[in-house]
N, C-alpha and C. Protein backbone atom coordinates (compact mmCIF):
# COMPACT_ATOMS: atom_id res chain seq x y z
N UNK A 1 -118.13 11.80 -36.58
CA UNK A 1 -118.43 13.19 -36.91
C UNK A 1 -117.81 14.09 -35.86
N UNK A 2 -117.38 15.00 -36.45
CA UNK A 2 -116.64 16.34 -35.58
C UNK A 2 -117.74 16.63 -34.46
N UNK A 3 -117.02 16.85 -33.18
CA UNK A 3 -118.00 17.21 -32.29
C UNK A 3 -118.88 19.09 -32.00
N UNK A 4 -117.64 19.26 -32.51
CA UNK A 4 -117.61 21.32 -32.42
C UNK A 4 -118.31 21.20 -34.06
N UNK A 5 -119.17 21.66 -34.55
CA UNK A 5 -118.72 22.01 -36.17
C UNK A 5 -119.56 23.52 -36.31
N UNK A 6 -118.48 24.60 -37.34
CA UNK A 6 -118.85 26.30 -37.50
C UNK A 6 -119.95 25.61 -39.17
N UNK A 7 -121.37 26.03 -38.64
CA UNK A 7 -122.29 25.79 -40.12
C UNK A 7 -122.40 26.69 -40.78
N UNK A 8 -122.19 26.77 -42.07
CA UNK A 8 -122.30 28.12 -42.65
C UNK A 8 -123.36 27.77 -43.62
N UNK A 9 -124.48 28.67 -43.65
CA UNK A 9 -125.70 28.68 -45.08
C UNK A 9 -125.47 29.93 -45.95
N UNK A 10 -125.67 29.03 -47.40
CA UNK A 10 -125.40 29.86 -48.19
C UNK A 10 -126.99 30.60 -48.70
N UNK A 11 -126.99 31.70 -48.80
CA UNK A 11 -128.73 31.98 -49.35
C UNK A 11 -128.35 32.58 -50.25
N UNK A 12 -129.85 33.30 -50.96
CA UNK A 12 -129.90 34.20 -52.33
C UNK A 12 -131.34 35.32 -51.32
N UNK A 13 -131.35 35.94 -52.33
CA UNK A 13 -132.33 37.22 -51.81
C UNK A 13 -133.66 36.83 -52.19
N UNK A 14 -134.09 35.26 -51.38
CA UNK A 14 -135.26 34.90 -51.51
C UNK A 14 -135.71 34.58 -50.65
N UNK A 15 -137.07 34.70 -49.68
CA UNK A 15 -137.52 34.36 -48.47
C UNK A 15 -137.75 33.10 -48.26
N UNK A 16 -137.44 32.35 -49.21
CA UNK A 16 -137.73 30.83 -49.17
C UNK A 16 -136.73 30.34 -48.03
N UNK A 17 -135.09 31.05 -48.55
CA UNK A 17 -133.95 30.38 -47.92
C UNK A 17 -134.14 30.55 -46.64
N UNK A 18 -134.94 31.11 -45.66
CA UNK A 18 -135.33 30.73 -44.28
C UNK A 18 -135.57 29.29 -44.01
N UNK A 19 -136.20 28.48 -44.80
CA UNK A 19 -136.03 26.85 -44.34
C UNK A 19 -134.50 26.22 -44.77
N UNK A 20 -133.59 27.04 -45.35
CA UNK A 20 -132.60 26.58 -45.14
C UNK A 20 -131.56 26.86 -43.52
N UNK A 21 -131.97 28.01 -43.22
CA UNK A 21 -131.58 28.97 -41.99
C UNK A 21 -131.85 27.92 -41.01
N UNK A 22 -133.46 27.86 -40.86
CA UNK A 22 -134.05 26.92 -40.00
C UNK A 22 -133.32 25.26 -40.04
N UNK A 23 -132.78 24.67 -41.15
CA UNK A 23 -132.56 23.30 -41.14
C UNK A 23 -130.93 23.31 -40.68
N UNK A 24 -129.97 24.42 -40.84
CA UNK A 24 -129.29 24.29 -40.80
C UNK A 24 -128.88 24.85 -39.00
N UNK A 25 -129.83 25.52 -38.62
CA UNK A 25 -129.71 26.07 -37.21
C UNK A 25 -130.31 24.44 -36.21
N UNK A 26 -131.06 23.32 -36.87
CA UNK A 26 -131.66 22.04 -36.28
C UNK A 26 -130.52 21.59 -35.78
N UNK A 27 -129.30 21.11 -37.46
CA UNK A 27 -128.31 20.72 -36.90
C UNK A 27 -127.47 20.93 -35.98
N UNK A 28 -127.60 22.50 -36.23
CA UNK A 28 -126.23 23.40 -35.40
C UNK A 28 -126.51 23.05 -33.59
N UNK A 29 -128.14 22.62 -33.43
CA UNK A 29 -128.67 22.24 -31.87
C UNK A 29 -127.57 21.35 -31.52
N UNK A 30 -127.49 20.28 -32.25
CA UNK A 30 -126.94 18.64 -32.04
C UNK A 30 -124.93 18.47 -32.15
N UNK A 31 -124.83 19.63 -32.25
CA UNK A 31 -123.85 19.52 -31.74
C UNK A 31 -122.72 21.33 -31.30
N UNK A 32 -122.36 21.13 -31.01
CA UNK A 32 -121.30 22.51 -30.51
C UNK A 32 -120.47 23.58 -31.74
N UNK A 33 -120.90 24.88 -31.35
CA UNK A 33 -120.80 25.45 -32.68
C UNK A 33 -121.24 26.61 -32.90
N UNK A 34 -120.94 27.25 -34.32
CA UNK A 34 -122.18 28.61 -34.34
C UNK A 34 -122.21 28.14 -35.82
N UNK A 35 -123.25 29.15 -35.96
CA UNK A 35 -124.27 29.34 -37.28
C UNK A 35 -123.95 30.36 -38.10
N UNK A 36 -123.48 30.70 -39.38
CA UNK A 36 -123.39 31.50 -40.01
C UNK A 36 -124.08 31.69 -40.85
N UNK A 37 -124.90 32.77 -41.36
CA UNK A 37 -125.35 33.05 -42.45
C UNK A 37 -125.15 33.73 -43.73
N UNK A 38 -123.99 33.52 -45.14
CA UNK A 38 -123.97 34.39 -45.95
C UNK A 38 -124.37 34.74 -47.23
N UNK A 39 -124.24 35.87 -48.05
CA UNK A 39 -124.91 36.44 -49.06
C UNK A 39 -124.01 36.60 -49.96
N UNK A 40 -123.56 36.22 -51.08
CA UNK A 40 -122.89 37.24 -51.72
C UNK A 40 -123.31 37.62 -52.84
N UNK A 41 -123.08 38.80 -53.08
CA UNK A 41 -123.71 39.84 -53.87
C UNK A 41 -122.64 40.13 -55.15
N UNK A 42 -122.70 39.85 -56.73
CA UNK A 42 -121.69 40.08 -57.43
C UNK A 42 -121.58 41.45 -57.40
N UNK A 43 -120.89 42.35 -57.69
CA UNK A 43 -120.28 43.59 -58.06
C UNK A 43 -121.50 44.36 -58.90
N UNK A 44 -121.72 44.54 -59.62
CA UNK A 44 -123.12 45.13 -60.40
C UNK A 44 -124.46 44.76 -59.88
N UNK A 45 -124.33 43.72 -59.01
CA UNK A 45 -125.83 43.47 -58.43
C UNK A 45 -126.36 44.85 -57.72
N UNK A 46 -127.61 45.40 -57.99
CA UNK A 46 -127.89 46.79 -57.39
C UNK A 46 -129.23 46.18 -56.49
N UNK A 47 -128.57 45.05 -55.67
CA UNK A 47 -130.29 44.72 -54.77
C UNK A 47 -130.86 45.61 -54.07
N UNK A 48 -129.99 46.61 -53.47
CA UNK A 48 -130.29 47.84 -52.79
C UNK A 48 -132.05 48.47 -53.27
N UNK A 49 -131.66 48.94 -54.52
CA UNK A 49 -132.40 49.15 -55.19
C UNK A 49 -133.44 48.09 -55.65
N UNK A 50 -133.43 47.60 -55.55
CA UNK A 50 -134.68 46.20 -55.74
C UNK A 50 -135.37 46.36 -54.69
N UNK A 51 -136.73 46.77 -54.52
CA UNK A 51 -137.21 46.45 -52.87
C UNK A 51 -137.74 45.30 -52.60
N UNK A 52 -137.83 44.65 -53.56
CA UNK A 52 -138.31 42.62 -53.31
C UNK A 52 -136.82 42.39 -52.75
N UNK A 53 -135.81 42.71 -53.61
CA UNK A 53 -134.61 41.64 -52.86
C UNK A 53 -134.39 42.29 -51.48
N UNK A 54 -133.66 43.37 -51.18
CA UNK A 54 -133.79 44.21 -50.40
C UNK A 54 -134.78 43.65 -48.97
N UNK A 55 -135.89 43.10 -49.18
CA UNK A 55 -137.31 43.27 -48.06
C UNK A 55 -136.28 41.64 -47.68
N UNK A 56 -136.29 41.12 -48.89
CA UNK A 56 -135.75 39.78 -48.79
C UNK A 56 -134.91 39.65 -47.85
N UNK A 57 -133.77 40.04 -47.86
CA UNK A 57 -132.48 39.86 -47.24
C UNK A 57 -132.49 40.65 -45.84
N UNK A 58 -133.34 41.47 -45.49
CA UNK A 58 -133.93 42.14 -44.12
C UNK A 58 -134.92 41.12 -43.56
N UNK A 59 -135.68 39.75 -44.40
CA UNK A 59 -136.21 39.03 -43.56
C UNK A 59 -135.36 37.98 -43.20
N UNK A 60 -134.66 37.70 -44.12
CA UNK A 60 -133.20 36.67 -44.08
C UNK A 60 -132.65 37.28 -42.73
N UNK A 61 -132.25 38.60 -42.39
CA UNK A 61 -131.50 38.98 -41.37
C UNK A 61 -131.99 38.41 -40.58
N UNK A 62 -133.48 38.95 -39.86
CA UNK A 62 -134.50 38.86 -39.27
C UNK A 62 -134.59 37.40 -38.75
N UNK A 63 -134.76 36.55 -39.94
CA UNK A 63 -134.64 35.38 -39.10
C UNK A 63 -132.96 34.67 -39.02
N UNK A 64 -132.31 35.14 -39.10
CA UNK A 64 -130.71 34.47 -38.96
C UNK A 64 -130.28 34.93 -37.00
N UNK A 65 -130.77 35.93 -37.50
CA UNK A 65 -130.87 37.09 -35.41
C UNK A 65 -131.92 36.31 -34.52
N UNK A 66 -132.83 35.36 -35.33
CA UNK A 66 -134.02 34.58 -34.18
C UNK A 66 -133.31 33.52 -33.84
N UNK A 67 -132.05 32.59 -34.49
CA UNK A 67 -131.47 31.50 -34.55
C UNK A 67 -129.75 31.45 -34.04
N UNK A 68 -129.80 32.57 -33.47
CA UNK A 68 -128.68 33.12 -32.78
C UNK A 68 -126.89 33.26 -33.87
N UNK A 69 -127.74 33.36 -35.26
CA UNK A 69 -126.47 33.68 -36.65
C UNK A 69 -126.72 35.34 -36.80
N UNK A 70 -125.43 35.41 -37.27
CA UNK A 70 -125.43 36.46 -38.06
C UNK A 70 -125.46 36.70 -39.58
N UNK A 71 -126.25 37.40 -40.59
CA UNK A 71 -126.37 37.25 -42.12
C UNK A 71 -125.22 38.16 -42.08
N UNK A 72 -124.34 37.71 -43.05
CA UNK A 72 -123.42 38.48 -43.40
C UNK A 72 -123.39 38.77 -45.07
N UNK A 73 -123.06 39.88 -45.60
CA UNK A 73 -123.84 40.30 -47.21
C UNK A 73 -122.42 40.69 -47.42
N UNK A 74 -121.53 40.25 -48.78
CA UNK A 74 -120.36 40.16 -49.09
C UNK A 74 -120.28 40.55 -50.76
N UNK A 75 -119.48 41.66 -51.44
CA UNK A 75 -119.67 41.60 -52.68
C UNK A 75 -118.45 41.25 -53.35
N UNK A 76 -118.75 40.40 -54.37
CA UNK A 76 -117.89 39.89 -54.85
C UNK A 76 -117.93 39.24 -56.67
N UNK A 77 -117.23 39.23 -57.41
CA UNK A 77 -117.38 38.68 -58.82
C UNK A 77 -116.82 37.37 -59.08
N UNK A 78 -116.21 37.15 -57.91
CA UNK A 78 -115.57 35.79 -57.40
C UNK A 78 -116.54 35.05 -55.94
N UNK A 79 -117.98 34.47 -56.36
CA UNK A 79 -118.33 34.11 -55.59
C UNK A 79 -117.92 32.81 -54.77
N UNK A 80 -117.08 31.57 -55.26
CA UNK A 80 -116.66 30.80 -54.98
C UNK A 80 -115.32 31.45 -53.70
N UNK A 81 -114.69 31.98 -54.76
CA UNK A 81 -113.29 32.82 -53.93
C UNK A 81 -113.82 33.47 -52.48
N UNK A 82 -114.85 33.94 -52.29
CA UNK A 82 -115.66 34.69 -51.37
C UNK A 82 -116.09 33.91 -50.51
N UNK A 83 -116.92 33.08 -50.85
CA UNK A 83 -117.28 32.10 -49.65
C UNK A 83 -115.64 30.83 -49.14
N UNK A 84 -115.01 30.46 -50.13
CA UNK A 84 -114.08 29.78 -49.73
C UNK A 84 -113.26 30.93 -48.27
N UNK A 85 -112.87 32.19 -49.09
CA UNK A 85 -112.25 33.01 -47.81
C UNK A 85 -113.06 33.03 -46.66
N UNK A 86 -114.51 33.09 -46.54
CA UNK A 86 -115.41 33.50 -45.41
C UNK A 86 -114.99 31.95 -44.34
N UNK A 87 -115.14 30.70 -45.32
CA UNK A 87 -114.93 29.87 -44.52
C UNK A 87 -113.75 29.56 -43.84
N UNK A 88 -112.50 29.67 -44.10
CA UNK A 88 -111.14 29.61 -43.54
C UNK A 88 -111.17 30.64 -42.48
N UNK A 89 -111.62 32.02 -42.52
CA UNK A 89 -111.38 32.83 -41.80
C UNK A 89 -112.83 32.59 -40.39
N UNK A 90 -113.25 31.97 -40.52
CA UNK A 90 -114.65 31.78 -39.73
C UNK A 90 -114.58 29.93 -39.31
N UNK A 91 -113.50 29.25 -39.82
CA UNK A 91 -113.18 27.86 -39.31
C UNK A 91 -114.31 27.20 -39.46
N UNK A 92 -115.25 26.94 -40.70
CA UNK A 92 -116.37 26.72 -41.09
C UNK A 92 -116.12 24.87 -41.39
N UNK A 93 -116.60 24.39 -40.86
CA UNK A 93 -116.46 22.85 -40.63
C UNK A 93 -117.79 22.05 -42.15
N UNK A 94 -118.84 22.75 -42.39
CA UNK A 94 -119.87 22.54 -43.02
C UNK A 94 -120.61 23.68 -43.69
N UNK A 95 -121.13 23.14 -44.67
CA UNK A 95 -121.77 24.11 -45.76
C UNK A 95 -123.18 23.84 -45.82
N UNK A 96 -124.38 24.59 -45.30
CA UNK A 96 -125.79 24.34 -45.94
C UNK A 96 -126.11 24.62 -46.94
N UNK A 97 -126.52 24.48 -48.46
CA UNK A 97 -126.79 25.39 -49.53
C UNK A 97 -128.05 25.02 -50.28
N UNK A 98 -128.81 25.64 -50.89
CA UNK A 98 -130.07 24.77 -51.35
C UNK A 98 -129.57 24.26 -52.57
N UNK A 99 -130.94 23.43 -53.36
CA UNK A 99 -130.36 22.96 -54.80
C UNK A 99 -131.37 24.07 -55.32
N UNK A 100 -130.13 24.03 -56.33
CA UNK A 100 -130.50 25.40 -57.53
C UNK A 100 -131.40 25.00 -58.43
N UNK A 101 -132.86 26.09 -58.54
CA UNK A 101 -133.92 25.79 -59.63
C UNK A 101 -133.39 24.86 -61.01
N UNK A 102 -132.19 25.81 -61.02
CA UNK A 102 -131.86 25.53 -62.53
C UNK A 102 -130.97 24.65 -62.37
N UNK A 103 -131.02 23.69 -61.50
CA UNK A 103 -129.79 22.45 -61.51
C UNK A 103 -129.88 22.08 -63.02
N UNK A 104 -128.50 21.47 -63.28
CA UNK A 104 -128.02 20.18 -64.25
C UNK A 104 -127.11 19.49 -63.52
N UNK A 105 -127.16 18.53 -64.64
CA UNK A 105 -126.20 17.04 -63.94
C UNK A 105 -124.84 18.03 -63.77
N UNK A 106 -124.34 19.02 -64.48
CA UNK A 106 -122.93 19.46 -64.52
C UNK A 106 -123.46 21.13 -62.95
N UNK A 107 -123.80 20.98 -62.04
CA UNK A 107 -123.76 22.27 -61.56
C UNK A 107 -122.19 23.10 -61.17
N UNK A 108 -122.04 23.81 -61.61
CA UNK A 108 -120.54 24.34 -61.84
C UNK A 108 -120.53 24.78 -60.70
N UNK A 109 -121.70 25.69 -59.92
CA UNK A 109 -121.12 26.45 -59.05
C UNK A 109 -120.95 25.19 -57.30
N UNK A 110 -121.57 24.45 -57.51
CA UNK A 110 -121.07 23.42 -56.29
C UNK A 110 -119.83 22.68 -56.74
N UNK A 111 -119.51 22.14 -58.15
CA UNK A 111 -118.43 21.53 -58.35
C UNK A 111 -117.15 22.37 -58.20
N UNK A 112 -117.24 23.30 -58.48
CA UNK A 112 -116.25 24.52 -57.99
C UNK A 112 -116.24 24.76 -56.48
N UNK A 113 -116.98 24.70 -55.64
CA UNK A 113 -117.18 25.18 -54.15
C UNK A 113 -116.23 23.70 -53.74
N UNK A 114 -116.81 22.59 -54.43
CA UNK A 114 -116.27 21.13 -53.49
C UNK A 114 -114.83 21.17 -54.00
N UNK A 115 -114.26 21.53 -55.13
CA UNK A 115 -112.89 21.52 -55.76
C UNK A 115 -112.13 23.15 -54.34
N UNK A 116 -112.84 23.82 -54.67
CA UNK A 116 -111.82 24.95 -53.83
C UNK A 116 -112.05 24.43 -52.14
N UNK A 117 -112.53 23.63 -51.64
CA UNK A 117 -113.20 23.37 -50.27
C UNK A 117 -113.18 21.58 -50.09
N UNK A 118 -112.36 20.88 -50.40
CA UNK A 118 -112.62 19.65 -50.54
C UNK A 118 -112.79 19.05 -48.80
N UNK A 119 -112.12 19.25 -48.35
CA UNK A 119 -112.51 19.10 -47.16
C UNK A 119 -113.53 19.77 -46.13
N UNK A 120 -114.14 20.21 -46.56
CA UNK A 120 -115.93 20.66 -46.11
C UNK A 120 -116.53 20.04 -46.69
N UNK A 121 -117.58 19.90 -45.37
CA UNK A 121 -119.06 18.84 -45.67
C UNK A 121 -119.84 19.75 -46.31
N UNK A 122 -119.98 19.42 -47.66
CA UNK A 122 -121.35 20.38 -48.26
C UNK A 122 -122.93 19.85 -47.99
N UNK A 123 -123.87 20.26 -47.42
CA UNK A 123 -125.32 19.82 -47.42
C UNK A 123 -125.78 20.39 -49.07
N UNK A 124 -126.75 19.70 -49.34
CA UNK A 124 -127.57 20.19 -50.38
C UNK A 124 -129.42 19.68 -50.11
N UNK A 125 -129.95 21.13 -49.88
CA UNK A 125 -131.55 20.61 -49.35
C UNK A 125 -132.36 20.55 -50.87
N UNK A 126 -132.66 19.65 -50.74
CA UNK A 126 -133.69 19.95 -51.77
C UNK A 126 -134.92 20.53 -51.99
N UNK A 127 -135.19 21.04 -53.43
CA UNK A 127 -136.12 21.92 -53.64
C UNK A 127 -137.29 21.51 -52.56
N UNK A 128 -137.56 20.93 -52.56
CA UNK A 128 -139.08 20.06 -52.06
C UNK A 128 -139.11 20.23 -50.72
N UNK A 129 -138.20 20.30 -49.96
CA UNK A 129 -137.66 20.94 -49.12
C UNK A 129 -137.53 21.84 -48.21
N UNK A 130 -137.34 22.84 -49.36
CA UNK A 130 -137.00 24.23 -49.30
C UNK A 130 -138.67 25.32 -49.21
């Protein structure tokens, strides 16, 4: 295993994804590195205006700033395209991401992340988990 590795977690505007923050900041202890935290937001998403998502992503900050990351909030209609750029430009060695409520055997949006990113380690925490 790489000795340096840049972790990047992927969240949504839910306070849950703090035990992803937290699991992925455990690893980031054990070896040399920083922690990233990002968001991306499609183009019509108006979370602003949501004050659940909104409170959300201010506690997401909140705890990404206790774990020495920064949340970074990105908009985009190309969410794959978005995080693939964040990681090249940020030398992102690993991916934390949770598993999605609505998994199926076919999840498009990780089979797309591992096809544009084949060489990044993807984590996937599970619900139970989370």
């Amino acid at each position: 295993m790489n000795s340096s590795q840049n972790i990047l977690v992927c969240v949504t505007q839910q306070k849950t994804c703090e035990r992803l923050i937290k699991k992925a900041s455990a690893k980031k202890e054990k070896v040399d590195g920083s922690l990233f935290v990002i968001h991306v937001a499609k183009n019509d998403w108006n979370f602003l205006d949501n004050a659940k998502e909104g409170e959300a992503l201010e506690y997401l900050f909140g705890i990404s700033k206790s774990v020495g990351a920064n949340l970074t909030v990105l908009r985009s209609d190309h969410i794959v395209s978005a995080i693939a750029d964040f990681v090249k430009e940020n030398n992102i060695t690993c991916i934390v991401m949770g598993e999605s409520k609505t998994d199926h055997k076919e999840n498009h949006f990780f089979n797309e992340l591992k096809r544009t990113l084949s060489d990044i380690e993807i984590y996937i925490i599970p619900q139970e988990e989370m």
